[in-house]
N, C-alpha and C. Protein backbone atom coordinates (compact mmCIF):
# COMPACT_ATOMS: atom_id res chain seq x y z
N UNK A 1 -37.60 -50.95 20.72
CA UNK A 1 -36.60 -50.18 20.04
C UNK A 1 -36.71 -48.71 20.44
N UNK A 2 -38.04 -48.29 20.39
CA UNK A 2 -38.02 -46.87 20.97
C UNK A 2 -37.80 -46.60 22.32
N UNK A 3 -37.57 -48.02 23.22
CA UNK A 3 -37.12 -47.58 24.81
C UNK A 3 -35.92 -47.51 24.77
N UNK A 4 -34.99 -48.18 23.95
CA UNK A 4 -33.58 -47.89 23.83
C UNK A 4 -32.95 -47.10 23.31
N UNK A 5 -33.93 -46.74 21.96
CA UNK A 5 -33.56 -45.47 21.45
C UNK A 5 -33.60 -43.79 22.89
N UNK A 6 -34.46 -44.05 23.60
CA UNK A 6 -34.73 -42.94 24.54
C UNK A 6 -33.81 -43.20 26.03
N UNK A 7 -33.55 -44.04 25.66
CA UNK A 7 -32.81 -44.64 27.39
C UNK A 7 -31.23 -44.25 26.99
N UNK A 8 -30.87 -44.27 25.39
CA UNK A 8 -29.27 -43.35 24.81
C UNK A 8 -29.47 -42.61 25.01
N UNK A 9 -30.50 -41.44 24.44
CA UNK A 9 -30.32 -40.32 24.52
C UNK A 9 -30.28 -39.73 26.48
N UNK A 10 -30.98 -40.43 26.88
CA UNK A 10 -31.25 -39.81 28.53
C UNK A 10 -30.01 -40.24 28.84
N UNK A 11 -29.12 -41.04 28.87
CA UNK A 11 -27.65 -41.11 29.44
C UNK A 11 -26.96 -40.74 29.27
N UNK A 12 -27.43 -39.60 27.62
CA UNK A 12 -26.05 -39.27 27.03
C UNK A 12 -26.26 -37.76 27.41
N UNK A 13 -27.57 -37.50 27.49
CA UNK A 13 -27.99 -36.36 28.23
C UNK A 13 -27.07 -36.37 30.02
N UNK A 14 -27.70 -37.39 30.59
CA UNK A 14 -27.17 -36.60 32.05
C UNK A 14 -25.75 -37.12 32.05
N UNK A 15 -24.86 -37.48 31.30
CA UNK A 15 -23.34 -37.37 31.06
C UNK A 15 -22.82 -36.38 31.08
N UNK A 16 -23.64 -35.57 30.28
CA UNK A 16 -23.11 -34.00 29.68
C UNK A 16 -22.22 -33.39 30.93
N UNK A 17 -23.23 -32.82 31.69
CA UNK A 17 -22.35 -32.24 33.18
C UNK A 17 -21.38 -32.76 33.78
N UNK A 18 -21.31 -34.19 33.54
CA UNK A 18 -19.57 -34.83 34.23
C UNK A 18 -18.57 -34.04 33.36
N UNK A 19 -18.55 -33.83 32.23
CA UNK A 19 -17.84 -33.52 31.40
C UNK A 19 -17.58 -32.11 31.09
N UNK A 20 -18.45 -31.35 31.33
CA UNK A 20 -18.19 -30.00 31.54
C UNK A 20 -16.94 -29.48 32.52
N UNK A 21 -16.91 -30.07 33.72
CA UNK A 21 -15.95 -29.97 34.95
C UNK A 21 -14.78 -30.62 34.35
N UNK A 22 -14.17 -30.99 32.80
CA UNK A 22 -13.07 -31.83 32.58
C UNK A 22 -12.07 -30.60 32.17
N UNK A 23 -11.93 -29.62 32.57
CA UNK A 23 -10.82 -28.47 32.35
C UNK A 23 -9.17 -28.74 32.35
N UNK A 24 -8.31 -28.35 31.32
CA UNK A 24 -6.97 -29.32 31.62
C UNK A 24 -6.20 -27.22 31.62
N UNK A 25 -5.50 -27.42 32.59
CA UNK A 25 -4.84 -26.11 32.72
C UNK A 25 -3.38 -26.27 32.78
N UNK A 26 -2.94 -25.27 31.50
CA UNK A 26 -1.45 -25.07 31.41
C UNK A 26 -0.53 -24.20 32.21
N UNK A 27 0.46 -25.07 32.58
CA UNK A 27 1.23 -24.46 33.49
C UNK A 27 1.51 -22.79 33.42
N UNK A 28 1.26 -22.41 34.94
CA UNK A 28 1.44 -20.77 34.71
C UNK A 28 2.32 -20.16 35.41
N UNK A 29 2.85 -19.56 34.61
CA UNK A 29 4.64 -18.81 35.56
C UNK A 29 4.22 -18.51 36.58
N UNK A 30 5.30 -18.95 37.77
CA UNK A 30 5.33 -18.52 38.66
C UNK A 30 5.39 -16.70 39.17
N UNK A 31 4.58 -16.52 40.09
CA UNK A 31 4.91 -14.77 40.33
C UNK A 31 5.99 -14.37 40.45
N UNK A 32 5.81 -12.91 40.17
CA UNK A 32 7.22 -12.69 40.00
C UNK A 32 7.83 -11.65 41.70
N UNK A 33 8.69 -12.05 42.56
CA UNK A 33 8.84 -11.99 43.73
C UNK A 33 9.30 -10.23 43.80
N UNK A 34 8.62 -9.41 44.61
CA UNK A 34 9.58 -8.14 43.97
C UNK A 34 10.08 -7.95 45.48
N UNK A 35 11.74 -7.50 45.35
CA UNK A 35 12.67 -7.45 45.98
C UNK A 35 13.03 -6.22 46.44
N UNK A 36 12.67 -5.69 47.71
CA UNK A 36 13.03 -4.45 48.24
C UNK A 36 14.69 -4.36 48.36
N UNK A 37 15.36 -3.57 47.70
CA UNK A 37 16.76 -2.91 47.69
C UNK A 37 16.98 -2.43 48.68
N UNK A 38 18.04 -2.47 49.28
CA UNK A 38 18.89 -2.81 50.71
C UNK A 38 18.61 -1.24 50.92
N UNK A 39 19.19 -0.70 52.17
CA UNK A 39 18.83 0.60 52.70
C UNK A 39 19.55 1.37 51.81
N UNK A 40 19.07 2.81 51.73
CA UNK A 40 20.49 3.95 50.75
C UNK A 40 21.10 4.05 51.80
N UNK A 41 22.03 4.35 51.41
CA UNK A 41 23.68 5.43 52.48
C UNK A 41 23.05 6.50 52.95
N UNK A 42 23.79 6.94 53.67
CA UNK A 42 23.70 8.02 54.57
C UNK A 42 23.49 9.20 53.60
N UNK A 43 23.04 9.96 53.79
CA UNK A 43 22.86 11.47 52.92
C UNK A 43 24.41 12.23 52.65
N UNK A 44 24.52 12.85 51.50
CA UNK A 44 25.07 13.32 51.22
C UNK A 44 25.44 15.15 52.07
N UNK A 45 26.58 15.36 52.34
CA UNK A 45 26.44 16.57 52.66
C UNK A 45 26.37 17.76 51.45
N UNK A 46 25.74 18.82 51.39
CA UNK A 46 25.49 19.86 50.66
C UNK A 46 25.27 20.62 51.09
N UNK A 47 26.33 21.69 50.57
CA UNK A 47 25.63 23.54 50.65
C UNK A 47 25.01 24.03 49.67
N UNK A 48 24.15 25.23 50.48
CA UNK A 48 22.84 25.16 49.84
C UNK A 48 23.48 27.00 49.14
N UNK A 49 23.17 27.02 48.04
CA UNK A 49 24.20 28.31 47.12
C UNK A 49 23.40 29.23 47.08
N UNK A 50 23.23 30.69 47.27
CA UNK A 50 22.43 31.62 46.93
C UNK A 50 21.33 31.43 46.09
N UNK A 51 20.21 31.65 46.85
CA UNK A 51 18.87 32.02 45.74
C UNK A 51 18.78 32.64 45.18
N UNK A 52 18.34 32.03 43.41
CA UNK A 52 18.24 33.15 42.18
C UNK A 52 16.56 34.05 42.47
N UNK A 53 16.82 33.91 43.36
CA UNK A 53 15.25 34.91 43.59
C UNK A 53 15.52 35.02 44.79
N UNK A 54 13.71 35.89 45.06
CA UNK A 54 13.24 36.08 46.60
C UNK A 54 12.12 34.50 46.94
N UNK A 55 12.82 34.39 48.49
CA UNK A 55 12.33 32.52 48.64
C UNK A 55 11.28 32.67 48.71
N UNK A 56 10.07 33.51 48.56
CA UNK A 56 8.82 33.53 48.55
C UNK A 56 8.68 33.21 46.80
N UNK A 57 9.62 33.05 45.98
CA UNK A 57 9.09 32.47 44.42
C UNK A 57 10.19 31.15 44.23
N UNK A 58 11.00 31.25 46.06
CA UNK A 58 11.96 29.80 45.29
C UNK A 58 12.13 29.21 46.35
N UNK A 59 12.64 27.92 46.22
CA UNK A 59 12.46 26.60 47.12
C UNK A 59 13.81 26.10 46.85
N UNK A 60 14.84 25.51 47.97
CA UNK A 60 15.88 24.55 47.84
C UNK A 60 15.37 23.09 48.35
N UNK A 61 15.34 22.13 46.85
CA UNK A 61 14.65 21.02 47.02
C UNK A 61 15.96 20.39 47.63
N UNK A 62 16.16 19.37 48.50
CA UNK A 62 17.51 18.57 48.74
C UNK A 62 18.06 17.77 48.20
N UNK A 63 19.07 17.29 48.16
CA UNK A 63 19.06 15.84 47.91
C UNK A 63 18.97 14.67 48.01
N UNK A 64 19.16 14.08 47.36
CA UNK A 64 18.64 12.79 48.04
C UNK A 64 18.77 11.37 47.05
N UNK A 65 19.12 10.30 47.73
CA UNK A 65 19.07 8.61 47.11
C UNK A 65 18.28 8.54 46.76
N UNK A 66 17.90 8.19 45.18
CA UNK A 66 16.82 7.45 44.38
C UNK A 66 17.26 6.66 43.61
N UNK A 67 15.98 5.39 43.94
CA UNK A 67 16.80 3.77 43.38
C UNK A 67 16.28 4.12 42.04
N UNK A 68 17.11 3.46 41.45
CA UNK A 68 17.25 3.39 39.92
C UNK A 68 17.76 1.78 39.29
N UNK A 69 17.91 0.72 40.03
CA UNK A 69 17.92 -0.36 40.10
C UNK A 69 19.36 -0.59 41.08
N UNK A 70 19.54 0.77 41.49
CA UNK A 70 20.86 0.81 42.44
C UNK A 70 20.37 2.69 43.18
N UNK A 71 21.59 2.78 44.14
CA UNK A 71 21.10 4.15 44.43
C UNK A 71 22.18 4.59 43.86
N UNK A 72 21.81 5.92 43.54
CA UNK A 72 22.01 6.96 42.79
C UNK A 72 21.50 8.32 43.66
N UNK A 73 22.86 8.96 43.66
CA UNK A 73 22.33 10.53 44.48
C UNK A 73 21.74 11.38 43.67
N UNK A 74 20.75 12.18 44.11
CA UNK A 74 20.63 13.19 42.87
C UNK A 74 20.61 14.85 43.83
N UNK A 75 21.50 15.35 43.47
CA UNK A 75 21.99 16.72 44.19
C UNK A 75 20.82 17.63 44.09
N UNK A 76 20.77 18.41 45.39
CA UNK A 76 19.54 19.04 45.64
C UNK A 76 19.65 20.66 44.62
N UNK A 77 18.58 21.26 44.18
CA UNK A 77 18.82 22.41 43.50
C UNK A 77 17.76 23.10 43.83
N UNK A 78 17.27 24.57 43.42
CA UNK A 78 16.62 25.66 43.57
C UNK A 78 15.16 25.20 42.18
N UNK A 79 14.47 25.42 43.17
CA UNK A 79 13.23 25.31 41.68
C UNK A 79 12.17 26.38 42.31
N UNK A 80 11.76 26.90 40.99
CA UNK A 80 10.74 27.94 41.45
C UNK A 80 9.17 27.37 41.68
N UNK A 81 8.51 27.74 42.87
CA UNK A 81 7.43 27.25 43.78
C UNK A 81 6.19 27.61 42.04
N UNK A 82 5.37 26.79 42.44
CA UNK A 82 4.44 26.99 40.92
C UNK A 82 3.22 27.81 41.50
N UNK A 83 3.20 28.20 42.73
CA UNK A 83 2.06 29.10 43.18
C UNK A 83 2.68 29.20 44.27
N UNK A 84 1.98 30.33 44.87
CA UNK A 84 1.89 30.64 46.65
C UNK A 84 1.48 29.69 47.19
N UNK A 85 2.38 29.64 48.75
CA UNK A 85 1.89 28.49 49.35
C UNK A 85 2.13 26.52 49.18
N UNK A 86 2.81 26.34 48.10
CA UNK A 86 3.12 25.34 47.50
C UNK A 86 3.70 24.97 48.38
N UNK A 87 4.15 23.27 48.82
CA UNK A 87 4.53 22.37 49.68
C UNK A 87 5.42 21.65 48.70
N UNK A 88 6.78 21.73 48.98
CA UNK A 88 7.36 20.49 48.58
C UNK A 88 7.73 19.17 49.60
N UNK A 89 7.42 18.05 48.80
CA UNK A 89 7.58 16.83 49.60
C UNK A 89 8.75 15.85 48.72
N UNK A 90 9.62 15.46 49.44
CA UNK A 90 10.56 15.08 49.18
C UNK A 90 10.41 13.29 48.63
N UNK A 91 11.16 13.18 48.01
CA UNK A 91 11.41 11.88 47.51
C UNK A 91 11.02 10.78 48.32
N UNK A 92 10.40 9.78 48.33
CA UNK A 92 10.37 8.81 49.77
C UNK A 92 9.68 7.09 49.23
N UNK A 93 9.68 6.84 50.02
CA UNK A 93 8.83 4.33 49.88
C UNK A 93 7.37 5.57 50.99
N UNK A 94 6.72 4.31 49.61
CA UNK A 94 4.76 4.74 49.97
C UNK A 94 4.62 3.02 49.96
N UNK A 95 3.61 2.71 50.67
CA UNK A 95 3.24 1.35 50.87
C UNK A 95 1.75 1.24 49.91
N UNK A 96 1.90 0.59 48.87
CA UNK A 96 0.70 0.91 48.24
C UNK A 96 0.38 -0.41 47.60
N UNK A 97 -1.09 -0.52 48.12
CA UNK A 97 -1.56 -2.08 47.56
C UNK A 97 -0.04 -3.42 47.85
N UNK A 98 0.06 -3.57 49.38
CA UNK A 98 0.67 -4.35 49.51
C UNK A 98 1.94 -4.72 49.58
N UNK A 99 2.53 -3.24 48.41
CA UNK A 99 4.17 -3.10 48.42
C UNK A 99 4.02 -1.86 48.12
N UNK A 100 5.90 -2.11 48.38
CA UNK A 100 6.34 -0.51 48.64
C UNK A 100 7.35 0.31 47.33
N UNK A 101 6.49 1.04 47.13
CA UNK A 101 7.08 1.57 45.42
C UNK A 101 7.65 3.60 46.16
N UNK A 102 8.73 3.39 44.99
CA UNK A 102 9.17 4.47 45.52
C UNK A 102 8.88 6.40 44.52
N UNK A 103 8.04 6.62 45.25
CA UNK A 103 7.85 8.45 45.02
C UNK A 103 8.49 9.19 44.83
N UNK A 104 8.81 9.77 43.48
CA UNK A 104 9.70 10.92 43.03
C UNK A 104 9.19 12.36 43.89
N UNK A 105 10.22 13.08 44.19
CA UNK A 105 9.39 14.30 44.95
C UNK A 105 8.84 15.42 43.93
N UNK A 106 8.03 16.20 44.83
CA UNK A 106 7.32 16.60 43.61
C UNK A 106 6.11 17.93 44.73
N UNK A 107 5.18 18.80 43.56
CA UNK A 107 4.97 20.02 44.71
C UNK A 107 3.52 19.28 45.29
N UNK A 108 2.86 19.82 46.58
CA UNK A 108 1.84 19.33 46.92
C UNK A 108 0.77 21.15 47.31
């Protein structure tokens, strides 16, 4: 009786690990595909209107197509430089981690 009593427990022992690996996994949404928007149009023409300053404190940013789930122009205007030396870089597609997300312009 005590070999059978010990010969359950040892089978029920090395069972254990089959059963660990019995994982049931629920269906998981598919990824979600992200869709680069067709090229913008051609640039807009614009004149560029007297500076409310001296261009050493002001900058004519341009304009330019920014997607917004469509393009959308946004007309170029005068903004004052936030220090000497300031770089503006214009609106543009950065390739980042795989895709391409699009950069508001902004000073560098």
């Amino acid at each position: 009786m005590k070999a059978s009593y010990l010969t359950k427990w040892v089978l029920i022992a090395a069972s254990l690990p089959l059963f660990a690996g019995c994982v049931v996994y629920r269906d998981r949404p598919a990824p979600v595909a992200v869709v680069e928007p067709p090229a913008p149009p051609p640039p807009q023409i614009e004149y560029v209107t007297v500076a409310p300053g001296p261009l050493s404190l002001w900058f004519w940013a341009p304009g330019c197509w920014e997607w917004r789930g469509r393009w959308v122009w946004t007309g170029g205007h005068w903004i004052s430089r936030p220090h000497p030396g300031a770089v503006w870089v214009g609106a543009h597609w950065d390739a980042r981690g795989g895709h391409r997300v699009w950069v508001h312009g902004g000073w560098r």
